[in-house]
C-alpha atoms as a PDB file:
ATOM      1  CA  UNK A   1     121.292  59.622  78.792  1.00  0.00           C
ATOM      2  CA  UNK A   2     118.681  62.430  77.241  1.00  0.00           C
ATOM      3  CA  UNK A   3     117.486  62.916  74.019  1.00  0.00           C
ATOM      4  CA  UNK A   4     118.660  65.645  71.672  1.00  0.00           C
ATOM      5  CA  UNK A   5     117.400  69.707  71.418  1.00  0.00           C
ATOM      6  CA  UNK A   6     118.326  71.752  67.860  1.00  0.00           C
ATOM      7  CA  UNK A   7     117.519  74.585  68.199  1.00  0.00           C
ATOM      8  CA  UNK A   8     116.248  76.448  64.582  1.00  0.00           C
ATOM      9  CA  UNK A   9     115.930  80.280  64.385  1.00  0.00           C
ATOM     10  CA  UNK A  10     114.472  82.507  61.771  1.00  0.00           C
ATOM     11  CA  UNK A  11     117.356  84.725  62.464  1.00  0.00           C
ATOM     12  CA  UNK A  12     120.800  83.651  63.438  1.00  0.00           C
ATOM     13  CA  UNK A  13     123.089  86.907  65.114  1.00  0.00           C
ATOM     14  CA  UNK A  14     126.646  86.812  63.678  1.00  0.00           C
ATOM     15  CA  UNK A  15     127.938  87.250  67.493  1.00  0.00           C
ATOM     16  CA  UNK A  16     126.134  83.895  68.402  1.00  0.00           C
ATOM     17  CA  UNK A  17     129.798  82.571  69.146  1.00  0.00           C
ATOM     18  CA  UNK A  18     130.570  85.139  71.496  1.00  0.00           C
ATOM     19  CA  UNK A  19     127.275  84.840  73.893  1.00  0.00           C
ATOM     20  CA  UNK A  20     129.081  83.211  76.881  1.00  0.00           C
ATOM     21  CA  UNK A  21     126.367  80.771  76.979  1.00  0.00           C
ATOM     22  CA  UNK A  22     127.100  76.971  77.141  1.00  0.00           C
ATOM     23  CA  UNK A  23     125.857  76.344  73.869  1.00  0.00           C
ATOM     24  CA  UNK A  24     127.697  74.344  71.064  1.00  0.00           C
ATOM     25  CA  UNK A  25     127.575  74.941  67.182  1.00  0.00           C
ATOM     26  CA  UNK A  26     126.007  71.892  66.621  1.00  0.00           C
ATOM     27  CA  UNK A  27     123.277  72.862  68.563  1.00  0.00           C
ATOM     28  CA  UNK A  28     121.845  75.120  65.706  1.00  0.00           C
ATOM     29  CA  UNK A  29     120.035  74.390  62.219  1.00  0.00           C
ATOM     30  CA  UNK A  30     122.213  74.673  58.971  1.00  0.00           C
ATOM     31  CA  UNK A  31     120.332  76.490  56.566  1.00  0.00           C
ATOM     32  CA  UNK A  32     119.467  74.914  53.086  1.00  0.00           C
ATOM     33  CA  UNK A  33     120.367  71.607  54.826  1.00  0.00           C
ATOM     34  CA  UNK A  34     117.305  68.708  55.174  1.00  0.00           C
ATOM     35  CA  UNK A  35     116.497  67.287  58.766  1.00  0.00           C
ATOM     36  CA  UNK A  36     113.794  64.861  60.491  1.00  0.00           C
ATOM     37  CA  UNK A  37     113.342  65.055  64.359  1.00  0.00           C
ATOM     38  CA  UNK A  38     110.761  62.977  66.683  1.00  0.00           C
ATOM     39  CA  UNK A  39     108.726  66.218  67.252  1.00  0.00           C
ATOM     40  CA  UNK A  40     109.138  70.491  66.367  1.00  0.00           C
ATOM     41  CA  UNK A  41     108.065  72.792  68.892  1.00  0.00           C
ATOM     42  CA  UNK A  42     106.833  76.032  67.075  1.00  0.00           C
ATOM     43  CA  UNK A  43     108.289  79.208  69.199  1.00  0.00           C
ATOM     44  CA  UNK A  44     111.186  78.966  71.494  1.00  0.00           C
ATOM     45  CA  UNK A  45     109.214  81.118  74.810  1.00  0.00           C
ATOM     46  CA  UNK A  46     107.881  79.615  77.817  1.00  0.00           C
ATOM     47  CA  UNK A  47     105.609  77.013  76.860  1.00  0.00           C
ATOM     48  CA  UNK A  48     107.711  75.971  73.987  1.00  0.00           C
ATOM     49  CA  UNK A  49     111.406  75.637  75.854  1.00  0.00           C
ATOM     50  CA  UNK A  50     108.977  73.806  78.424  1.00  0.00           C
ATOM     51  CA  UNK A  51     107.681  71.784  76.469  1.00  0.00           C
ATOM     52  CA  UNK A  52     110.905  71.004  74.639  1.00  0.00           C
ATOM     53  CA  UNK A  53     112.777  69.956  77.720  1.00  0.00           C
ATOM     54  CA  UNK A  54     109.537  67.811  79.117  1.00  0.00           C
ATOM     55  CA  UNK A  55     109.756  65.898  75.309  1.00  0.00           C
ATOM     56  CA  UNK A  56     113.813  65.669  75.318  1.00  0.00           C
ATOM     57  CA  UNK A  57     113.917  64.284  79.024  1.00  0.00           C
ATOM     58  CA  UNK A  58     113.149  60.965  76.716  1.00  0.00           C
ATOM     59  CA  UNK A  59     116.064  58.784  75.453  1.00  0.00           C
ATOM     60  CA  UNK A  60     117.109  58.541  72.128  1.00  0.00           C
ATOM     61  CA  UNK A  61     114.215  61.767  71.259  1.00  0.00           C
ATOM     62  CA  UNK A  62     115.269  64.177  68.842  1.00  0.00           C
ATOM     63  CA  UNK A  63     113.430  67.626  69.104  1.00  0.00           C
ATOM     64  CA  UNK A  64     113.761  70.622  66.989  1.00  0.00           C
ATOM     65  CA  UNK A  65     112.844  74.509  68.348  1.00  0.00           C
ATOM     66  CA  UNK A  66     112.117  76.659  65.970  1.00  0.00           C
ATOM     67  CA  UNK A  67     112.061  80.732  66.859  1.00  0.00           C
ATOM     68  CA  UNK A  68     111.667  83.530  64.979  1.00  0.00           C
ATOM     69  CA  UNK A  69     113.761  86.149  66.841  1.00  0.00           C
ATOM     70  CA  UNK A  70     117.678  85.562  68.227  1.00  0.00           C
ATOM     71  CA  UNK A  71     119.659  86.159  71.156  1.00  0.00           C
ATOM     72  CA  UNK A  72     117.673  89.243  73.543  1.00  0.00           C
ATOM     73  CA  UNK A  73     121.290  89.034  75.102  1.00  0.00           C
ATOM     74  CA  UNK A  74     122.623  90.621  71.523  1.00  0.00           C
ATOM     75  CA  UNK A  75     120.046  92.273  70.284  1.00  0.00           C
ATOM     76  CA  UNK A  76     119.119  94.094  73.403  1.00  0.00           C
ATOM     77  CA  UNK A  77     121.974  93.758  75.089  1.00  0.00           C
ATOM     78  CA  UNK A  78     121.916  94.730  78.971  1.00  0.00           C
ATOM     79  CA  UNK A  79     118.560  96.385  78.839  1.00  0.00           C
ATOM     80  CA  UNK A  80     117.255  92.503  78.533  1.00  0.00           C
ATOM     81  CA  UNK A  81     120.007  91.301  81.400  1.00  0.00           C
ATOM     82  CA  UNK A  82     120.208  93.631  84.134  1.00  0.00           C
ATOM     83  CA  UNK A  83     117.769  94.162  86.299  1.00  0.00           C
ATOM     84  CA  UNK A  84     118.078  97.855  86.775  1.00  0.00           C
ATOM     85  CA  UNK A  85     117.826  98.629  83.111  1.00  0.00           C
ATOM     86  CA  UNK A  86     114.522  96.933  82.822  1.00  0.00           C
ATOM     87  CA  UNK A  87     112.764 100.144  81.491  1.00  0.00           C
ATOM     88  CA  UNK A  88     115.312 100.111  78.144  1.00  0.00           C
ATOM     89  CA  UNK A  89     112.978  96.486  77.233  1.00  0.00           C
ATOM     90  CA  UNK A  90     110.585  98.715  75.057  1.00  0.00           C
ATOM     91  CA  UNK A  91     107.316  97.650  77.072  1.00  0.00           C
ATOM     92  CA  UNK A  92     105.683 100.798  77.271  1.00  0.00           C
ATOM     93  CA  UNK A  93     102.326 101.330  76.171  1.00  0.00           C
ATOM     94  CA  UNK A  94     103.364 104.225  73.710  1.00  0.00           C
ATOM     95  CA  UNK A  95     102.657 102.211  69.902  1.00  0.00           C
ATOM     96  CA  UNK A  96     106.269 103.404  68.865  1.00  0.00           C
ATOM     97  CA  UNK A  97     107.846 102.289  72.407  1.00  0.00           C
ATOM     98  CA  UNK A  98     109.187  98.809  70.680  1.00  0.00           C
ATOM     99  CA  UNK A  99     112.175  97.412  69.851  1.00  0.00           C
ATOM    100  CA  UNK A 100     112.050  95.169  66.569  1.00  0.00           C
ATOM    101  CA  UNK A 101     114.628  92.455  67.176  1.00  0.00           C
ATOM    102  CA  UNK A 102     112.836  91.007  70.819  1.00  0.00           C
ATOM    103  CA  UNK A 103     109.498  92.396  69.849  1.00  0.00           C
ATOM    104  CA  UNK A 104     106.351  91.690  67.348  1.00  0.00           C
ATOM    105  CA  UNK A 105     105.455  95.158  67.646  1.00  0.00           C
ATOM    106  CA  UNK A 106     102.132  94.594  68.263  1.00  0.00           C
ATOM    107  CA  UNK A 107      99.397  97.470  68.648  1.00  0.00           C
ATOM    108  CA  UNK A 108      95.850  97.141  69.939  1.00  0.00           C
ATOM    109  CA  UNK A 109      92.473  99.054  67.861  1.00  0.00           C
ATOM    110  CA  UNK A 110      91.808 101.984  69.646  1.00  0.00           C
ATOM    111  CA  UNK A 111      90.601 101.333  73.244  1.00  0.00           C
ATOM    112  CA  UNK A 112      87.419 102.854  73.868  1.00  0.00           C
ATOM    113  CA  UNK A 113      86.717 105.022  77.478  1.00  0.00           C
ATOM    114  CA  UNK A 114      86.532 102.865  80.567  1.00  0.00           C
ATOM    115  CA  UNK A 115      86.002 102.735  84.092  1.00  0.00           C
ATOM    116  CA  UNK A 116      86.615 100.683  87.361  1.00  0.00           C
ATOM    117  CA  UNK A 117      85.247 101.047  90.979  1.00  0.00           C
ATOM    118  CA  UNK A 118      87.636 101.012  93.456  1.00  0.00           C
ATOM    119  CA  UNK A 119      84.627 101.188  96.205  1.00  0.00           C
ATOM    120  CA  UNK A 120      85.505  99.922  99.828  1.00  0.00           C
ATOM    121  CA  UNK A 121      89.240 100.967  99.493  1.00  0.00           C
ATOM    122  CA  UNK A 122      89.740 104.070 102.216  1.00  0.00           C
ATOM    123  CA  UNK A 123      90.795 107.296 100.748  1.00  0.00           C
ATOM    124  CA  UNK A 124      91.292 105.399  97.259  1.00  0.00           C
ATOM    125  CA  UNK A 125      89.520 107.000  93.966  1.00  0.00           C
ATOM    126  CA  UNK A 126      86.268 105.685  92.598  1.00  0.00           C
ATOM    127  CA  UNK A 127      86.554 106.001  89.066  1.00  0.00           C
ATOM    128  CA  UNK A 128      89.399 105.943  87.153  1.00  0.00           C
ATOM    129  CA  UNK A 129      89.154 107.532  83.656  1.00  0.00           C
ATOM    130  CA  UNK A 130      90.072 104.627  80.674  1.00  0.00           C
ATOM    131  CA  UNK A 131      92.264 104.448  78.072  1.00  0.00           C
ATOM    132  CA  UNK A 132      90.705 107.264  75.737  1.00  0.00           C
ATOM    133  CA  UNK A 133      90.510 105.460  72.299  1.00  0.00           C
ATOM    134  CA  UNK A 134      94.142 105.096  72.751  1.00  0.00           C
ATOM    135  CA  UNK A 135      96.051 102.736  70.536  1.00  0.00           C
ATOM    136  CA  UNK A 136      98.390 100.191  72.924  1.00  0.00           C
ATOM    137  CA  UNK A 137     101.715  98.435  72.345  1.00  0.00           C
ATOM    138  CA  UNK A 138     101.062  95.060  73.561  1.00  0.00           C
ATOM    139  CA  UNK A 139     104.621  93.564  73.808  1.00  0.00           C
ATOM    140  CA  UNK A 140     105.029  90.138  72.668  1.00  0.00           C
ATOM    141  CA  UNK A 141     108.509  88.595  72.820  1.00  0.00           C
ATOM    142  CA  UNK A 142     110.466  88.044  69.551  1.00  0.00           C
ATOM    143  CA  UNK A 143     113.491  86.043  71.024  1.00  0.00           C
ATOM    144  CA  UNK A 144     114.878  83.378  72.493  1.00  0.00           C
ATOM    145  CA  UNK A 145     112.728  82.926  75.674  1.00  0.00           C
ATOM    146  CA  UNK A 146     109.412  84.350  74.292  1.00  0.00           C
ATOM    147  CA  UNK A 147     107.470  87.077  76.304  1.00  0.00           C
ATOM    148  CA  UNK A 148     109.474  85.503  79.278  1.00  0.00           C
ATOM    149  CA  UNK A 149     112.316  87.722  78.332  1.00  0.00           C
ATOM    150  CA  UNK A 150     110.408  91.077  77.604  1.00  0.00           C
ATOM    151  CA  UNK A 151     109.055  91.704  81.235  1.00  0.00           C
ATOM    152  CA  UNK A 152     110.591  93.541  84.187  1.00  0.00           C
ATOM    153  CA  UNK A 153     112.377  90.334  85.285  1.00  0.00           C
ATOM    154  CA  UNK A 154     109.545  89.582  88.006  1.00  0.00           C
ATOM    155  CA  UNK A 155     108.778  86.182  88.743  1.00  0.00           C
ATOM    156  CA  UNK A 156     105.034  85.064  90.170  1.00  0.00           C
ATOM    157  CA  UNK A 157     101.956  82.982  89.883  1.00  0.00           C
ATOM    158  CA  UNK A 158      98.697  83.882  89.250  1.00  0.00           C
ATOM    159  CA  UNK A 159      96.098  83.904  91.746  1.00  0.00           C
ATOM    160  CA  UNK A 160      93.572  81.297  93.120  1.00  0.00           C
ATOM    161  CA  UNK A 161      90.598  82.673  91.672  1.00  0.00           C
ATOM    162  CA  UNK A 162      92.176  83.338  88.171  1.00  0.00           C
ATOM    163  CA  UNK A 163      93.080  79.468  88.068  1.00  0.00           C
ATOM    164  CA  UNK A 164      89.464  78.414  89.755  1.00  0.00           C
ATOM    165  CA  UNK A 165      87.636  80.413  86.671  1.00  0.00           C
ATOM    166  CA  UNK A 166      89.702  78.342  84.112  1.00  0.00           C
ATOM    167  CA  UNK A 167      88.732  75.324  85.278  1.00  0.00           C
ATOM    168  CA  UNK A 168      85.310  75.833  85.629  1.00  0.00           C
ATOM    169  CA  UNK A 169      85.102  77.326  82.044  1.00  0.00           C
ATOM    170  CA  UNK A 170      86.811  74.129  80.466  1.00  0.00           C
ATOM    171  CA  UNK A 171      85.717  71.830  83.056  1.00  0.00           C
ATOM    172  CA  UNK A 172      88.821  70.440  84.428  1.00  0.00           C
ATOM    173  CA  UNK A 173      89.754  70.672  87.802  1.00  0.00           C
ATOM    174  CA  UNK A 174      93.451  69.760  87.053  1.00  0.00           C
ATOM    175  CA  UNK A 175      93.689  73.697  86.831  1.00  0.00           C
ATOM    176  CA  UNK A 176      93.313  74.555  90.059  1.00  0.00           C
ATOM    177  CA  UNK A 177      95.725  76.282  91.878  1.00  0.00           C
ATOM    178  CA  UNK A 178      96.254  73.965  94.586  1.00  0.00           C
ATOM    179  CA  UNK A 179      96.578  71.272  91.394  1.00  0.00           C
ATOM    180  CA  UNK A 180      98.675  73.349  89.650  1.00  0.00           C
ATOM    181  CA  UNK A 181     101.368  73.926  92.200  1.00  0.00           C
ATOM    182  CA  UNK A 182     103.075  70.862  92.092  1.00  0.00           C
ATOM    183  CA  UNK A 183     104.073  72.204  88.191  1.00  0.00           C
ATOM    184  CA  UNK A 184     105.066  75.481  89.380  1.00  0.00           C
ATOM    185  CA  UNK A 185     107.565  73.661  92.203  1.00  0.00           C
ATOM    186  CA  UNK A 186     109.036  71.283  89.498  1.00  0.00           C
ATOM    187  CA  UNK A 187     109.998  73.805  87.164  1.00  0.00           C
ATOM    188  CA  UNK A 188     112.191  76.379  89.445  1.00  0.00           C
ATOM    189  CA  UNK A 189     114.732  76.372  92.426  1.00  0.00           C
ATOM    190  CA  UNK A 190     114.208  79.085  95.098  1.00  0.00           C
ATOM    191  CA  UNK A 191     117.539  80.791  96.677  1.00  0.00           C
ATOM    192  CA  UNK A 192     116.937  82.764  99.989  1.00  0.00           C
ATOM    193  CA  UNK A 193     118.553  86.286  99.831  1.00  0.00           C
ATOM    194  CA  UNK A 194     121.629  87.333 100.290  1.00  0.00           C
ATOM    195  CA  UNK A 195     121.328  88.824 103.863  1.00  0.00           C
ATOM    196  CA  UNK A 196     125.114  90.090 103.999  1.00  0.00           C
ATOM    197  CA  UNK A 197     124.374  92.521 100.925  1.00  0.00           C
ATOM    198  CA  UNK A 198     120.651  92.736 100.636  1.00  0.00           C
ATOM    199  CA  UNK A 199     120.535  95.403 103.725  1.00  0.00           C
ATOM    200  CA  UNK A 200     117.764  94.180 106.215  1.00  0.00           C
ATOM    201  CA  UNK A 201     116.662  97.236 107.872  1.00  0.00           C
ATOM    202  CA  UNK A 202     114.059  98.365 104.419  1.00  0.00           C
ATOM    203  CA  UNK A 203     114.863  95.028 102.540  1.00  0.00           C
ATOM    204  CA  UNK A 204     113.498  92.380 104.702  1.00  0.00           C
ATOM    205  CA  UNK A 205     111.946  89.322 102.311  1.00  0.00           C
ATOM    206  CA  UNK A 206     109.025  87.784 103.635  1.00  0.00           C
ATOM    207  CA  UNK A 207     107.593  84.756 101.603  1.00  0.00           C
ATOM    208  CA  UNK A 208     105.613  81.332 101.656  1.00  0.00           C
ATOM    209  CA  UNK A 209     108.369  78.663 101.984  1.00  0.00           C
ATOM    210  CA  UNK A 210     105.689  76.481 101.519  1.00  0.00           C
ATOM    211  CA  UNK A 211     105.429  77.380  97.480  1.00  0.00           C
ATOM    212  CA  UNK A 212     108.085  76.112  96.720  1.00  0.00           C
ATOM    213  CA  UNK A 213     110.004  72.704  96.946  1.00  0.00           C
ATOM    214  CA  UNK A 214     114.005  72.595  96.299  1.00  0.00           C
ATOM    215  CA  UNK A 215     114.641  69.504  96.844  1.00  0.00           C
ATOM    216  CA  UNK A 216     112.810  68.268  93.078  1.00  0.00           C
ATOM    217  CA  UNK A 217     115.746  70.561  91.954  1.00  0.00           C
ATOM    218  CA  UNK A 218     113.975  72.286  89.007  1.00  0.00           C
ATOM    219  CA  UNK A 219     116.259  74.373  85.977  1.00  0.00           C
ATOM    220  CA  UNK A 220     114.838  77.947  86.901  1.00  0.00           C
ATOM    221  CA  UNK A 221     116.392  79.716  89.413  1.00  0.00           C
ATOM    222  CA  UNK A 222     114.579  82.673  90.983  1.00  0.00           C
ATOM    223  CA  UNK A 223     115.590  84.497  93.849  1.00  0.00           C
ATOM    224  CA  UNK A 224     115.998  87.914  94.969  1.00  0.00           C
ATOM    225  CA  UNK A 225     118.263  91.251  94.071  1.00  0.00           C
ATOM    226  CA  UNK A 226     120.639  91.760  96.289  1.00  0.00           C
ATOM    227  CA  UNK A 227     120.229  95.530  96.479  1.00  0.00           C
ATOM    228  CA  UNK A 228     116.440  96.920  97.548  1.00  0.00           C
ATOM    229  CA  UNK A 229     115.260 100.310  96.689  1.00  0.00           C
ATOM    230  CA  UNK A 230     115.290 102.062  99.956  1.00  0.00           C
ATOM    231  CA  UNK A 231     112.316 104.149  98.524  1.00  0.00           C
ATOM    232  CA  UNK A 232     110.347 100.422  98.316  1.00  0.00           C
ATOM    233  CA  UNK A 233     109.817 100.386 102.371  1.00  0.00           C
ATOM    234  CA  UNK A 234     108.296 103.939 102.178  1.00  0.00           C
ATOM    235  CA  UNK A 235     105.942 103.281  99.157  1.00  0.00           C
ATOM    236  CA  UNK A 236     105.213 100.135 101.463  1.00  0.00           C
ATOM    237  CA  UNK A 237     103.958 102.237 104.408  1.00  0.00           C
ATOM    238  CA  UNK A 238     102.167 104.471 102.266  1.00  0.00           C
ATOM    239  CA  UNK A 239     100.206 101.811 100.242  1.00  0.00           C
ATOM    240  CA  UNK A 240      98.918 100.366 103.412  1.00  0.00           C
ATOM    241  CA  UNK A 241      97.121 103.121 104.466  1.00  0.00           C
ATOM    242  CA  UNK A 242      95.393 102.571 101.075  1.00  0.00           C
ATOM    243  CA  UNK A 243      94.439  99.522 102.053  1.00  0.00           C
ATOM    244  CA  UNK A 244      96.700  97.564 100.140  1.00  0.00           C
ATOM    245  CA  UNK A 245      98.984  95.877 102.636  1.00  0.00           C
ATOM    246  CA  UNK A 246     101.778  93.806 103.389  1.00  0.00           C
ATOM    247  CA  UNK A 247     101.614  89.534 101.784  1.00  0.00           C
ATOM    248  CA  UNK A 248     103.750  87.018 102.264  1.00  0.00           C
ATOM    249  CA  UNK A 249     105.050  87.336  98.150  1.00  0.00           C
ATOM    250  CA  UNK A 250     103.173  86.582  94.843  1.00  0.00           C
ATOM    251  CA  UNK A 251     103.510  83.455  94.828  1.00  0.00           C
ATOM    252  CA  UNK A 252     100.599  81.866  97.310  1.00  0.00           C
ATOM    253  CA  UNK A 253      97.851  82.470  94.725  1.00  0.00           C
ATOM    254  CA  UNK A 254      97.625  86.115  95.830  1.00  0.00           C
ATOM    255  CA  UNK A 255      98.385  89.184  94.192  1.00  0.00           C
ATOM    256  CA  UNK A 256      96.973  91.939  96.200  1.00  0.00           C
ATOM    257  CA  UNK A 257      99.360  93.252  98.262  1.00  0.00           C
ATOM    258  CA  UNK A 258     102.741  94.338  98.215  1.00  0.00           C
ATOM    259  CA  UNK A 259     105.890  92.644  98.492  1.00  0.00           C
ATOM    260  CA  UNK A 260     109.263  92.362  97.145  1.00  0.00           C
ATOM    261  CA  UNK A 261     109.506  90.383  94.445  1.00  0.00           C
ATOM    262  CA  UNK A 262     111.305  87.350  92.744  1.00  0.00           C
ATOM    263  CA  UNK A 263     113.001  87.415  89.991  1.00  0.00           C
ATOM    264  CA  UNK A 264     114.867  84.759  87.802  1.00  0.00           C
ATOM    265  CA  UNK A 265     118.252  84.706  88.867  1.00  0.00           C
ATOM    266  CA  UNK A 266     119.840  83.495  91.834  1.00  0.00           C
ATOM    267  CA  UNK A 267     121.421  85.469  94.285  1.00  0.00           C
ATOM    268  CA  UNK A 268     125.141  84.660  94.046  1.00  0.00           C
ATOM    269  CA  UNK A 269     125.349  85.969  90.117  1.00  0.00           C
ATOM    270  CA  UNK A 270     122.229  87.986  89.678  1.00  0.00           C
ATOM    271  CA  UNK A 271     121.754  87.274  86.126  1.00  0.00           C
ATOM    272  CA  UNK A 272     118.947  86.942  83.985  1.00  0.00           C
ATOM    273  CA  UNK A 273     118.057  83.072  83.674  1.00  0.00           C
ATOM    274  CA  UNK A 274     115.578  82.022  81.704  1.00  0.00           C
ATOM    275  CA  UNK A 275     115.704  79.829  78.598  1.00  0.00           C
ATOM    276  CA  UNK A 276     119.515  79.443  79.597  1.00  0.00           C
ATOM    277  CA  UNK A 277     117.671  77.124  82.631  1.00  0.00           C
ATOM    278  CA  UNK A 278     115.562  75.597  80.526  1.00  0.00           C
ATOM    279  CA  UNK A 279     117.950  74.897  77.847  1.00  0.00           C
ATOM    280  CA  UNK A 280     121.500  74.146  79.269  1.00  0.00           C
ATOM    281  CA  UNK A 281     120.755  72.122  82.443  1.00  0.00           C
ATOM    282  CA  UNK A 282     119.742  68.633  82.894  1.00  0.00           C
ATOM    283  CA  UNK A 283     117.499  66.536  81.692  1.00  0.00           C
ATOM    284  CA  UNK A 284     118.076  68.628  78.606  1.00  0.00           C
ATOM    285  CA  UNK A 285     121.667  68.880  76.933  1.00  0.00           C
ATOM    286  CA  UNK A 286     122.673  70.244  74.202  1.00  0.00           C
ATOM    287  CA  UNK A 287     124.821  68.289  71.672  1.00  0.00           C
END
């Protein structure tokens, strides 16, 4: 037995009953109508759909999501699904590049003129000019799924010394990588590749087994496209003799380097899962 999720939205799609998604109508607020749950959970992205399913796991808890945006599946149909329409998610950096049913359309103050060294790197520039006083869209999700559902569909962590500088500037050592991992394995289920169609020769995966841990079983499932960009294996070679070479994936605390990349689906269906992990498999059901 679990407890309960309802899920509340600011703005309900009219083809919510056709999203082949394992959701029931119960599952959803009724406007104008009172209701008391053991705890709301403000946003429905990544921390909150977390969050929700950590609190739910409990028997007999009732928990209530509440999100502003809908269903990215509607209201940006496959440019939020596949992963080879990625570009049509509006995350450019042009102000007007947004889409205003997944995205809050925000827009940074003018960024003033910057620089960074790239010293030590052979043949690599060592100055790059800055952004110009150039106004930025920074996309923020507005949909089911949160940011989580505006990105290019990549899945990885961050890196050791990124998660070494938080906890020295709150002083808690439970945010080090090496403490954090265990968090990262219980929330996602790894499938290899798909060796029969993913073709070897310039689509070889090489990754860190050791990252992750299948047998806790966790909702999201991340895995690898079954077709590689033959160009990838070239811009490989040619990277390296940059200096930026060849890692074992993005997901061993480091980030410099090139590899192919996760992304959450699993190989057999290739489709974008992400708060449809989080939401529709156990310990969370909806009823």
């Amino acid at each position: 037995m679990y407890g309960h999720v309802l899920l509340l939205y600011g703005l309900i799609s009219p083809l919510v009953s056709a999203i082949a998604q394992p959701l029931y109508g119960n599952s959803f607020g009724v406007p104008g109508q009172d209701a008391s749950f053991d705890y709301v959970v403000l946003g429905g992205g990544t921390a909150g759909l977390a969050i929700a399913s950590r609190l739910a796991a409990n028997v007999g808890t009732s928990v209530a999501v509440i999100e502003a945006g809908g269903f990215y599946e509607v209201d940006n149909g496959n440019g939020s699904v596949v992963p080879a329409l990625a570009p049509l998610q509006h995350v450019g950096s042009l102000p007007n590049d947004t889409q205003p049913l997944i995205d809050w359309g925000f827009v940074t103050v003018p960024q003033a003129v910057s620089g960074m060294s790239l010293g030590g790197v052979p043949g690599a520039l060592t100055h790059i000019q800055g952004a110009n006083l150039r106004r930025i869209h920074y996309a923020r999700g507005k949909t089911l799924g949160g940011s989580s559902a505006r990105n290019y569909l990549a899945y990885h962590q961050g890196t050791i010394g990124s998660y070494q500088q938080w906890a020295e500037q709150v002083g808690d050592n439970s945010y080090l990588y090496q403490n954090f991992l265990p968090y990262f394995q219980r929330s996602c289920h790894l499938t290899p590749p798909n060796l029969e169609k993913r073709y070897p020769t310039n689509g070889t995966v090489d990754f860190d087994a050791a990252a992750f841990d299948n047998s806790i079983g966790g909702p999201l499932q991340i895995s690898w496209s079954n077709w590689a960009n033959p160009i990838g294996s070239w811009a490989q070679k040619a990277l390296a003799t940059a200096g930026v070479l060849p890692i074992n994936g993005f997901n061993s605390g480091k980030l410099f380097g090139t590899s192919w990349f996760l992304g959450p689906s699993d190989s057999k269906h290739v489709y974008r899962g992400l708060y449809t992990d989080f939401g529709n498999e156990d310990p969370v059901r909806f009823e």
